[in-house]
C-alpha atoms as a PDB file:
ATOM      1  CA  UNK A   1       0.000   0.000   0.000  1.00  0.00           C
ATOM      2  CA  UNK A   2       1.237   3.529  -0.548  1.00  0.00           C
ATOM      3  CA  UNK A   3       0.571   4.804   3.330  1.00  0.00           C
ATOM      4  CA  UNK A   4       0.366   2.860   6.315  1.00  0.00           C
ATOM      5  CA  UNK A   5      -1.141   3.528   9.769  1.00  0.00           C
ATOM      6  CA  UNK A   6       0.288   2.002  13.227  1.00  0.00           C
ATOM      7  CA  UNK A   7       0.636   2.586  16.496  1.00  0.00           C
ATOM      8  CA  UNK A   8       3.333   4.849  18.325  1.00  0.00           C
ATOM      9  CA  UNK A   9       4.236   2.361  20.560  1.00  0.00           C
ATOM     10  CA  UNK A  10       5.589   0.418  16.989  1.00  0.00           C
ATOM     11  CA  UNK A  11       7.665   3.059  15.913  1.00  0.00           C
ATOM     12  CA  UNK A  12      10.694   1.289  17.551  1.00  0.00           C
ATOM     13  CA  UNK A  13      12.029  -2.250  16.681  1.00  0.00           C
ATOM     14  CA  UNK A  14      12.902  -4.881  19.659  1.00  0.00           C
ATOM     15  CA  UNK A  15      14.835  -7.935  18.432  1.00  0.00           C
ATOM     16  CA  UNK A  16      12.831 -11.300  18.692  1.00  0.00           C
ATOM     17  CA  UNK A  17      13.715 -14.685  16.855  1.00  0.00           C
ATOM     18  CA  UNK A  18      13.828 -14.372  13.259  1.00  0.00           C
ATOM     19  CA  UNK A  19      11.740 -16.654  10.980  1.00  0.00           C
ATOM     20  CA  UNK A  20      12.491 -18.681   8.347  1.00  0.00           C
ATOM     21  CA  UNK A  21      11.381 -17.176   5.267  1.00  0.00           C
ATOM     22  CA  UNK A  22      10.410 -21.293   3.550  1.00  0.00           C
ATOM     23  CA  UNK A  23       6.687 -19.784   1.996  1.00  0.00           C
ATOM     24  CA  UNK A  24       9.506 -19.514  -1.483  1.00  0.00           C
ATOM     25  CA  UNK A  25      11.937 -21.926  -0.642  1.00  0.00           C
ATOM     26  CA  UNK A  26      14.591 -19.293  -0.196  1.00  0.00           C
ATOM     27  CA  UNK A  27      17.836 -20.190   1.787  1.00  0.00           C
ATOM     28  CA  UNK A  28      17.871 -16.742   3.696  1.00  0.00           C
ATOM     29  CA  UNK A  29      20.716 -16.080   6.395  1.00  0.00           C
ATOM     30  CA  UNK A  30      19.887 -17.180  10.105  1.00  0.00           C
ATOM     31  CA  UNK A  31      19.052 -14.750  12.718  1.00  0.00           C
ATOM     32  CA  UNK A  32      22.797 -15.044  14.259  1.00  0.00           C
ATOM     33  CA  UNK A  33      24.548 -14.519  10.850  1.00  0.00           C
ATOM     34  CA  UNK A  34      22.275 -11.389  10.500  1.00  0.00           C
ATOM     35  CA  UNK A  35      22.843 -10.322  13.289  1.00  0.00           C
ATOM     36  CA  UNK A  36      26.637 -10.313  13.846  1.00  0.00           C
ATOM     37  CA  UNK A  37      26.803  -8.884  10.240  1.00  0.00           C
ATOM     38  CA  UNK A  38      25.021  -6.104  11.916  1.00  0.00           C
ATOM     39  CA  UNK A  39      27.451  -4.920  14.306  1.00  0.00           C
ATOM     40  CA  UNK A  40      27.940  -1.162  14.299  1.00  0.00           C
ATOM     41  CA  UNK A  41      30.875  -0.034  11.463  1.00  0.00           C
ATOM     42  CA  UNK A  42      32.040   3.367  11.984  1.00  0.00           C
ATOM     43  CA  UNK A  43      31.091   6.594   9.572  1.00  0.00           C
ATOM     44  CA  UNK A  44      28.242   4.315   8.481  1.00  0.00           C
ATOM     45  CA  UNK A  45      24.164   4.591   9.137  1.00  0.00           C
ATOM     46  CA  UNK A  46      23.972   1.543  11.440  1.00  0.00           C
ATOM     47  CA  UNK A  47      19.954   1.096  11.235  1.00  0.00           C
ATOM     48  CA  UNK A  48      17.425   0.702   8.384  1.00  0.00           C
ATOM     49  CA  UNK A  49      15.697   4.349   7.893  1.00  0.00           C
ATOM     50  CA  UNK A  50      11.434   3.746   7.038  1.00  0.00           C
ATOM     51  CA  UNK A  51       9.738   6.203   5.136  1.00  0.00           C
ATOM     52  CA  UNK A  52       6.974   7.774   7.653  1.00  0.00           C
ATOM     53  CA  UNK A  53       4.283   6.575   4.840  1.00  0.00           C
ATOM     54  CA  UNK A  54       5.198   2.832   6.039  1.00  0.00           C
ATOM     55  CA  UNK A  55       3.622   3.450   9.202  1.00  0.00           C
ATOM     56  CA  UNK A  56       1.353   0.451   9.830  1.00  0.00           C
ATOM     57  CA  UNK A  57       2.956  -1.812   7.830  1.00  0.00           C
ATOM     58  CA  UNK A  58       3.330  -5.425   8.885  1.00  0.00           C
ATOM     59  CA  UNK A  59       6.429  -5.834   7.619  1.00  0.00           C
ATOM     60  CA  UNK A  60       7.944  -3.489   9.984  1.00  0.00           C
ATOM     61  CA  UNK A  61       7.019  -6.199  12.827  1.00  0.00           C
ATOM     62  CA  UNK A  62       9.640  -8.928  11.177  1.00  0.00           C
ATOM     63  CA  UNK A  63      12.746  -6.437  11.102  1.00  0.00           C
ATOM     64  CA  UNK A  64      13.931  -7.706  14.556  1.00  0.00           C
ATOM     65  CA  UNK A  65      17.994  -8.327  14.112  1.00  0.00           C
ATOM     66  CA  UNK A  66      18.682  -4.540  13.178  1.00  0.00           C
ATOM     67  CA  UNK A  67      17.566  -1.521  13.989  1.00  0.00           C
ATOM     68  CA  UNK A  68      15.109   0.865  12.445  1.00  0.00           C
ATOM     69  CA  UNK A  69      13.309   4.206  12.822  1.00  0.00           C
ATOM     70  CA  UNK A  70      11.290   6.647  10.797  1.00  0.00           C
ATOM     71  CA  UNK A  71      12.703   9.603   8.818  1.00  0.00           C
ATOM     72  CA  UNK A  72      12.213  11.648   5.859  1.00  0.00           C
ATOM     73  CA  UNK A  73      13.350   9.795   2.984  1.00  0.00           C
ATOM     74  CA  UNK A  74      12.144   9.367  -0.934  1.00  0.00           C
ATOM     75  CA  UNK A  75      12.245   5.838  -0.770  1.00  0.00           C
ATOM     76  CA  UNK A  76      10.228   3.540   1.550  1.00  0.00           C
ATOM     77  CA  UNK A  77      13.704   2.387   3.194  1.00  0.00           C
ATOM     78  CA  UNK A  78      16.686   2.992   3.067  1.00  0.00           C
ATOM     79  CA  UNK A  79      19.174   0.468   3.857  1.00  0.00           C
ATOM     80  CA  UNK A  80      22.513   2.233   3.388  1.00  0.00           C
ATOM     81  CA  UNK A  81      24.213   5.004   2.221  1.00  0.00           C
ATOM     82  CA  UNK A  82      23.892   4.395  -1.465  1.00  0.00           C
ATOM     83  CA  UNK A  83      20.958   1.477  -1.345  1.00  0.00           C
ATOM     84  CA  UNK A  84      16.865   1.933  -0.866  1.00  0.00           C
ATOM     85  CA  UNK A  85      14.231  -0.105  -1.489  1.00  0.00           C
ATOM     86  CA  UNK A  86      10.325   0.464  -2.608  1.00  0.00           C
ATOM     87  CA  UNK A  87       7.877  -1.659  -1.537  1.00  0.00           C
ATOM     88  CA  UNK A  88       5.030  -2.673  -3.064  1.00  0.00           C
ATOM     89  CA  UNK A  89       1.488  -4.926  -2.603  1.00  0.00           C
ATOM     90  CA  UNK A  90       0.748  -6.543  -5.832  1.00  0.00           C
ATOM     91  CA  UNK A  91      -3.035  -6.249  -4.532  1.00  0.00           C
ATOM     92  CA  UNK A  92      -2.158  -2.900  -4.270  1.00  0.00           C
ATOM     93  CA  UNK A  93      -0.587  -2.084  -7.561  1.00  0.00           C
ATOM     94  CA  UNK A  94      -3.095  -4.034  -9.250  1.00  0.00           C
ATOM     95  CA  UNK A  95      -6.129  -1.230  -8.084  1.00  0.00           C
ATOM     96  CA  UNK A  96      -3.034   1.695  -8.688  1.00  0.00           C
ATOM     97  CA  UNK A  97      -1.509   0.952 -11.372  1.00  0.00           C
ATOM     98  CA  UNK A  98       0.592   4.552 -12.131  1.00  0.00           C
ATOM     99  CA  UNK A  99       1.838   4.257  -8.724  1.00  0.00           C
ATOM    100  CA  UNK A 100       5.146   2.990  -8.583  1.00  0.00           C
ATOM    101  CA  UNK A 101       5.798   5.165 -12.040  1.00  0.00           C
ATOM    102  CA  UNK A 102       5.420   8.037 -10.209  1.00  0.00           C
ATOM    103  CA  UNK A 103       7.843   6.508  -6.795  1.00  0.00           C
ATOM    104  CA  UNK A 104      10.385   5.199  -9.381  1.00  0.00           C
ATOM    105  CA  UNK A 105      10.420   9.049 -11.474  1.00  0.00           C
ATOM    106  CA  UNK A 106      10.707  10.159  -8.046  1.00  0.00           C
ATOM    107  CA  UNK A 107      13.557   7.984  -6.953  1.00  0.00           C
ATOM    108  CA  UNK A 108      15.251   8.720 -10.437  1.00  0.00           C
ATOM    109  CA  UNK A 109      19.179   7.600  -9.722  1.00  0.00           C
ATOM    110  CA  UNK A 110      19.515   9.163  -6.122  1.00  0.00           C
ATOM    111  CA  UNK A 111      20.938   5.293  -5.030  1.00  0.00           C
ATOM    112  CA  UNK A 112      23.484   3.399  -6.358  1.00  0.00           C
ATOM    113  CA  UNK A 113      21.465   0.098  -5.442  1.00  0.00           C
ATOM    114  CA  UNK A 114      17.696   0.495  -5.683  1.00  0.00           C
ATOM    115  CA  UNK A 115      14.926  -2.295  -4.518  1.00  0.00           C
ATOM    116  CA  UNK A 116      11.782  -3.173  -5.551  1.00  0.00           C
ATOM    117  CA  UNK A 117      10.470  -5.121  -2.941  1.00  0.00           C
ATOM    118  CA  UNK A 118       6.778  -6.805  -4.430  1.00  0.00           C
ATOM    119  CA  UNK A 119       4.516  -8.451  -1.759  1.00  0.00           C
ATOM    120  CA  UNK A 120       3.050 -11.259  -4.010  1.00  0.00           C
ATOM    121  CA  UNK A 121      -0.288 -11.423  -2.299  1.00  0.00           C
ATOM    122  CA  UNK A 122      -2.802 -12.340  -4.967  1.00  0.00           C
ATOM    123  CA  UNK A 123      -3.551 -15.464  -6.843  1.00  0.00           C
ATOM    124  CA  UNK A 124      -2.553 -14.863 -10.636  1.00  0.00           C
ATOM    125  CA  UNK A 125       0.422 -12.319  -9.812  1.00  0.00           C
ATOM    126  CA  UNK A 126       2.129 -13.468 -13.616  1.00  0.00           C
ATOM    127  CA  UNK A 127       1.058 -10.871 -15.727  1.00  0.00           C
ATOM    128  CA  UNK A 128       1.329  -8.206 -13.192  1.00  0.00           C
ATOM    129  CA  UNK A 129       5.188  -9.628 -12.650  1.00  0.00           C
ATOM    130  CA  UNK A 130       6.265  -9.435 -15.967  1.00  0.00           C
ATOM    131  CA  UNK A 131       5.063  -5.623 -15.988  1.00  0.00           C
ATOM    132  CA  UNK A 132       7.026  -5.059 -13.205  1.00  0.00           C
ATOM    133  CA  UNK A 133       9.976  -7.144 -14.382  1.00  0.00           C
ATOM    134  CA  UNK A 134      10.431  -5.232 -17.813  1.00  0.00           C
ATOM    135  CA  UNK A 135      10.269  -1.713 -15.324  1.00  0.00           C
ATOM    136  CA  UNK A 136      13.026  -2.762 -13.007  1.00  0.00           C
ATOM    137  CA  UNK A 137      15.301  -3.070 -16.642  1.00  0.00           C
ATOM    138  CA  UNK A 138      13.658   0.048 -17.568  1.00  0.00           C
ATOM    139  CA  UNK A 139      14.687   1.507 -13.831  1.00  0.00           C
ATOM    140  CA  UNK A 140      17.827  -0.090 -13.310  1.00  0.00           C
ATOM    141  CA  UNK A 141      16.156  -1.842 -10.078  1.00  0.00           C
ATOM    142  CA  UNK A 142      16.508  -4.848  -8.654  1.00  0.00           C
ATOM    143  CA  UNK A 143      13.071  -6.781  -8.020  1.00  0.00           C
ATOM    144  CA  UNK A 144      12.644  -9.098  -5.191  1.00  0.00           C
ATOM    145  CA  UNK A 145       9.387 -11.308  -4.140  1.00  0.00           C
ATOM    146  CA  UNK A 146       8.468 -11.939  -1.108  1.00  0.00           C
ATOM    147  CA  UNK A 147       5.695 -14.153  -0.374  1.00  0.00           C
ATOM    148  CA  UNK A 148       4.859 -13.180   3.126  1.00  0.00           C
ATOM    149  CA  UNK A 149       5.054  -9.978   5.623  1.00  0.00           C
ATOM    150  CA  UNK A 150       8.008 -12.598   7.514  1.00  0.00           C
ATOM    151  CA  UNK A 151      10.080 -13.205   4.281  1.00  0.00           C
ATOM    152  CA  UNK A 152       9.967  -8.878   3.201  1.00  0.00           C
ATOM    153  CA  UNK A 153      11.065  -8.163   6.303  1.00  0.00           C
ATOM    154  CA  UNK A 154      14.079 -10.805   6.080  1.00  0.00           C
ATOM    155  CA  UNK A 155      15.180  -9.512   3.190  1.00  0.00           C
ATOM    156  CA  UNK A 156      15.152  -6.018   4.104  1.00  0.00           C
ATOM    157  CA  UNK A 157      17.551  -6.680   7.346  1.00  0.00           C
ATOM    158  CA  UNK A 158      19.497  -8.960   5.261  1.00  0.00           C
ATOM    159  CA  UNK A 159      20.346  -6.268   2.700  1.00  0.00           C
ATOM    160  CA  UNK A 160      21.345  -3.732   5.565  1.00  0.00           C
ATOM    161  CA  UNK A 161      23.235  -6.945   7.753  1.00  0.00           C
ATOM    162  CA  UNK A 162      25.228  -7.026   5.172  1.00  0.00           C
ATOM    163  CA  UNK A 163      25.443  -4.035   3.879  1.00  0.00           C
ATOM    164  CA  UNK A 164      29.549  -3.959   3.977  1.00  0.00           C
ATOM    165  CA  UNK A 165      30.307  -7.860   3.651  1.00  0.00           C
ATOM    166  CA  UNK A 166      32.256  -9.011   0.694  1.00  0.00           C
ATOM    167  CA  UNK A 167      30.036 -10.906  -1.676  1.00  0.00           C
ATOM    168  CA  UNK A 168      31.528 -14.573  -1.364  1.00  0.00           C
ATOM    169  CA  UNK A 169      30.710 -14.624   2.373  1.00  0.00           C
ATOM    170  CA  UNK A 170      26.598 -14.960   0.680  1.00  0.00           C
ATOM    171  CA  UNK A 171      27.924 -17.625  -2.176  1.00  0.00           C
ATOM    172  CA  UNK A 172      27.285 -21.283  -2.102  1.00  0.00           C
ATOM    173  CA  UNK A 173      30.434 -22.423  -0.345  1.00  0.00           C
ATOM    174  CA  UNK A 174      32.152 -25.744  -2.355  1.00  0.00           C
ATOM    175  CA  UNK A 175      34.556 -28.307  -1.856  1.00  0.00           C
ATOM    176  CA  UNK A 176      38.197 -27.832  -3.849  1.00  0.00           C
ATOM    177  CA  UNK A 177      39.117 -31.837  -3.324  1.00  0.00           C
ATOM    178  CA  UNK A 178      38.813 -33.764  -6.236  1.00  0.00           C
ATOM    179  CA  UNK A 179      36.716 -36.320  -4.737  1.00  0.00           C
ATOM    180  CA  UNK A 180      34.856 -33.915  -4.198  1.00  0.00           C
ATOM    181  CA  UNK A 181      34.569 -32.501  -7.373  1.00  0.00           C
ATOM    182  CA  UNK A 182      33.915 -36.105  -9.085  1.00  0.00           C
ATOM    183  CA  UNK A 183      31.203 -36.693  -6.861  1.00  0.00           C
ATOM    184  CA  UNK A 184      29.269 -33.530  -7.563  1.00  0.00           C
ATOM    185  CA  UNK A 185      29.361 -33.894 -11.042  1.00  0.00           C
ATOM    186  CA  UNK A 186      28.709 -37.833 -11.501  1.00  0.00           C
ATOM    187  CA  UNK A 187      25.346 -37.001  -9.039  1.00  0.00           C
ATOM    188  CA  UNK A 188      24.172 -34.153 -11.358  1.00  0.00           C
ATOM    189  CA  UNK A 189      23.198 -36.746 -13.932  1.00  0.00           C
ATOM    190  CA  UNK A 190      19.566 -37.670 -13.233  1.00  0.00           C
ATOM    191  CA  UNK A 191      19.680 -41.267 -11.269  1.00  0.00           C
ATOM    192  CA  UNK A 192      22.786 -41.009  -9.938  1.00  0.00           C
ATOM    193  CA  UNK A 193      23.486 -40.939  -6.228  1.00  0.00           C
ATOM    194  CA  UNK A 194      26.756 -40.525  -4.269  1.00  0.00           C
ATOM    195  CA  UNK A 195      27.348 -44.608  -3.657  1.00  0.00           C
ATOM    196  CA  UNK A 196      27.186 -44.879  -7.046  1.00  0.00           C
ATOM    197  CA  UNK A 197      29.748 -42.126  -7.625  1.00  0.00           C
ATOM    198  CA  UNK A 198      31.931 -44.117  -5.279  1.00  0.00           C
ATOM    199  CA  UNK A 199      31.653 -46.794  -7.022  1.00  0.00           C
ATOM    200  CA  UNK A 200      31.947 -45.895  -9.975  1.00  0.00           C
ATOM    201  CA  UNK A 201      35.627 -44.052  -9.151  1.00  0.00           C
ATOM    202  CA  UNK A 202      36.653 -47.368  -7.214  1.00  0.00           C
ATOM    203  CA  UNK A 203      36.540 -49.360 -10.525  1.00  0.00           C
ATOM    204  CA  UNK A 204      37.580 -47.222 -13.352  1.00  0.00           C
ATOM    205  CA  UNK A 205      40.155 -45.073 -10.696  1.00  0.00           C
ATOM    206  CA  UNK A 206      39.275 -41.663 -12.313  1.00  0.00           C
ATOM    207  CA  UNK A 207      37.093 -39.622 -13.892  1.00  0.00           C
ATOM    208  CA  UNK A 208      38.812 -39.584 -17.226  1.00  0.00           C
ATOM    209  CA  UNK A 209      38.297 -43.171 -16.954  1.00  0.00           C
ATOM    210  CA  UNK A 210      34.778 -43.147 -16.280  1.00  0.00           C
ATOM    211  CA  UNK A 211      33.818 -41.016 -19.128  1.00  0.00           C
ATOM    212  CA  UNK A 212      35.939 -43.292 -21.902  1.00  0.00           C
ATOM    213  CA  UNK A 213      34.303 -46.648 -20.851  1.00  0.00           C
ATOM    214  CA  UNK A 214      31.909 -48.076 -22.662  1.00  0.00           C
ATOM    215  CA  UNK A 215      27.768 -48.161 -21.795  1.00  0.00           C
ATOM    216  CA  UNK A 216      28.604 -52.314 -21.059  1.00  0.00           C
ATOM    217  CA  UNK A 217      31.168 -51.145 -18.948  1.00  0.00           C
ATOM    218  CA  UNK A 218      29.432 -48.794 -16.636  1.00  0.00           C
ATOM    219  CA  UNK A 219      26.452 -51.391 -16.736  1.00  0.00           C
ATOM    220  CA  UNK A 220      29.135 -53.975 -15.040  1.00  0.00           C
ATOM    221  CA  UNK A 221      29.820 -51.871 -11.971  1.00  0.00           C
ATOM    222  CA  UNK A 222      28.114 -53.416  -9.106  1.00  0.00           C
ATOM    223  CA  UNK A 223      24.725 -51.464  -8.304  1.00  0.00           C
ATOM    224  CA  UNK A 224      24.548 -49.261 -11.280  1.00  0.00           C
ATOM    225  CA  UNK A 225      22.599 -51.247 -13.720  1.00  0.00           C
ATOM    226  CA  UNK A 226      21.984 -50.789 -17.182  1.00  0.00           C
ATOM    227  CA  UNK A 227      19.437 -47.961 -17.169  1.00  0.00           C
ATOM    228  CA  UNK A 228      21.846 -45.641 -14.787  1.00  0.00           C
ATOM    229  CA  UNK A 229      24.948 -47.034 -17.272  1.00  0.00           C
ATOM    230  CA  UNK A 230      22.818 -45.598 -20.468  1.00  0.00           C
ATOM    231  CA  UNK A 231      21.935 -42.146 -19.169  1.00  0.00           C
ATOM    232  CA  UNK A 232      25.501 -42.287 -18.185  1.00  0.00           C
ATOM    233  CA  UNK A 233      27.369 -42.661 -21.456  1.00  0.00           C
ATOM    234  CA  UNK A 234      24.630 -40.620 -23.131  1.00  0.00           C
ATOM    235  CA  UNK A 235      25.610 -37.532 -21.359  1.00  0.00           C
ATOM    236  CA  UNK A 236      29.220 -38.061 -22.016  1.00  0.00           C
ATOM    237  CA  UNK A 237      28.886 -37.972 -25.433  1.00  0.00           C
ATOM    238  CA  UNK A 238      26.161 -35.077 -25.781  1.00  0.00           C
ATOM    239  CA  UNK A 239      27.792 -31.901 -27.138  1.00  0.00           C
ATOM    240  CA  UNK A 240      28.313 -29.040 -24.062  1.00  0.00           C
ATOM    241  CA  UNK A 241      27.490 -26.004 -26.426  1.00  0.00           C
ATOM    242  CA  UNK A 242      24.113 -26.528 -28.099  1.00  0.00           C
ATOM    243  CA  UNK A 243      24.125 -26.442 -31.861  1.00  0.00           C
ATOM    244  CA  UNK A 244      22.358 -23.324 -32.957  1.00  0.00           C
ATOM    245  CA  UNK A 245      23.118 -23.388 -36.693  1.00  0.00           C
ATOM    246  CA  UNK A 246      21.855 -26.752 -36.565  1.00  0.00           C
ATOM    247  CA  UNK A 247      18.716 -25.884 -34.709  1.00  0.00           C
ATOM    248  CA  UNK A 248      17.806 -22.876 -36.852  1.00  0.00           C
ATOM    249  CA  UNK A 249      18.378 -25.221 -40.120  1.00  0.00           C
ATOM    250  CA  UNK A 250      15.822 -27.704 -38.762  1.00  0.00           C
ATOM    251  CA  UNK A 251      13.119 -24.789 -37.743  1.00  0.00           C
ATOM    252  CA  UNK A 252      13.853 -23.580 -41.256  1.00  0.00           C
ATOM    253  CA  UNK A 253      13.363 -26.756 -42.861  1.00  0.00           C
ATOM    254  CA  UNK A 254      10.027 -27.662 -40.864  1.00  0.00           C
ATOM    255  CA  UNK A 255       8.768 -23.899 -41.985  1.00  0.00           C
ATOM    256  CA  UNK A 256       9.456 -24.377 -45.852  1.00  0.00           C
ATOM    257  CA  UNK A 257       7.694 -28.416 -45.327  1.00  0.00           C
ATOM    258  CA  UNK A 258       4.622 -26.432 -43.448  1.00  0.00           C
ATOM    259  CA  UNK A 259       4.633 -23.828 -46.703  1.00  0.00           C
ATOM    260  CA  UNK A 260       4.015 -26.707 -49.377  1.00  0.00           C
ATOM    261  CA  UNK A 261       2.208 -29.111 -47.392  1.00  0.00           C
ATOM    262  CA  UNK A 262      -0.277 -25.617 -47.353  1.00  0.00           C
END
C-alpha cells in the first residue's frame, strides 16, 4: 500500500527470533549470521531508515535483528548510504496501477542500489510480474518477491546486515578436493546418487576413466545397472554447447515443409 497507519508504541524495533522465510523456498541467512553482520561499522548509518508513509505496515514487525526508525526519505527504506528499497502490494498495484511510475520518477538515480520489494499477495500475480519485471530493466532496479510480511522483512535486514560484507561470504560455499569434485558432477546426472559415484571411481580409478568406458562397462559396476549405465554414457557424449546453426536449419526446414504441405 502507498501509506500505512500504526501505532506509536511500533515506531521502535525490539529484536525477537527471526523466521524462516520457507513460503519460497529461499535459503535466507539465520538470525545469528544477520545479526553479527550487523554490528555497528564506523562513519556508516547503522539502522534501516522507514519512510513515515510505512507506518502500519506489517512488515515493519519482522525487522527484529537490526535496527530501524522513521525519517524523511524518498524511498520507503533505506538500507545504506547508497541502497533503498520500494515496496510494493501486488493487490495494491493491481487497483493503482501509475503508482510505482510516479515513486520510481521520483527515486530517479539518487541510489546506487535500488529495490523493488513486491509483496506477491494475490492469486494470478504473472502478468502483473512481468510488468514489473520489464520496469526494473527500464529503472535499473533490482526486483525481489516476497511471499509473506516474515520473508519482506528478512530480506530487508538482510540487505542492511550485510550491507559492507564481501560478496563470497553470501555464495554457495564448495569443496576444492577432487573427490569432491567427481562426486558432484557424476550425481548431477539424473539417477545417480553418491554410492554410485563411489563406485563408480573405485573401478575405473578416475574420472577420465569413467567417461571413456563403454555403456557395457558402466552397466558392469556393481549397483549401477543398465538404465543408470545408459543415461551415463549418453551424457558423455552429448555436445556441451548446443548447436544453434543446426537448430535454426531444422526450424527452417520444418517452416518451408509447413509452406508446401499448405
Amino acid at each position: 500500500m502507498s501509506e500505512f497507519r500504526q501505532n506509536p508504541s511500533d515506531e521502535i524495533s525490539v529484536p525477537h527470533e527471526s523466521v524462516s522465510g520457507e513460503s519460497s523456498g529461499q535459503h535466507l541467512p539465520t538470525s545469528e549470521t544477520v545479526t553479527a553482520a550487523a554490528r555497528l561499522i564506523p562513519n556508516q548509518i547503522n539502522y534501516i531508515i522507514v519512510s513515515p508513509k510505512q507506518r502500519g505496515n506489517p512488515v515493519l514487525k519482522f525487522i527484529r535483528s537490526v535496527p530501524w526508525e522513521f525519517g524523511d526519505i524518498v524511498p520507503d527504506y533505506q538500507l545504506g548510504m547508497s541502497a533503498c528499497a520500494l515496496y510494493l502490494s501486488l493487490r495494491y498495484h493491481n487497483l493503482n496501477p501509475n503508482y510505482i511510475h510516479e515513486r520510481l520518477k521520483q527515486l530517479a538515480s539518487s541510489y546506487q542500489l535500488r529495490v523493488l520489494l513486491v509483496q506477491v499477495d494475490v492469486k494470478d500475480p504473472y502478468h502483473a510480474l512481468k510488468e514489473l519485471a520489464k520496469m526494473c530493466i527500464l529503472a535499473d532496479c533490482t526486483l525481489i518477491l516476497a511471499f509473506s510480511h516474515e520473508e519482506a522483512g528478512r530480506y530487508l535486514e538482510t540487505y542492511k546486515a550485510f550491507e559492507n560484507k564481501p560478496a563470497d561470504l553470501i555464495m554457495e560455499k564448495t569443496e576444492k578436493n577432487y573427490l569432491a569434485k567427481v562426486t558432484e558432477a557424476l550425481t548431477s546426472v539424473n539417477k545417480v546418487n553418491k554410492t554410485d559415484s563411489a563406485t563408480l571411481l573405485s573401478t575405473f580409478m578416475s574420472f577420465n576413466k569413467i567417461v571413456e568406458a563403454s555403456e557395457d562397462e558402466l552397466s558392469l559396476c556393481p549397483g549401477l545397472g543398465p538404465q543408470k549405465a545408459r543415461r551415463l554414457h549418453k551424457v558423455f557424449r552429448q555436445p556441451f554447447l548446443k548447436d544453434f546453426k543446426k537448430s535454426d536449419n531444422t526450424n527452417g526446414q520444418d517452416k518451408s515443409s509447413n509452406k508446401e504441405s499448405s
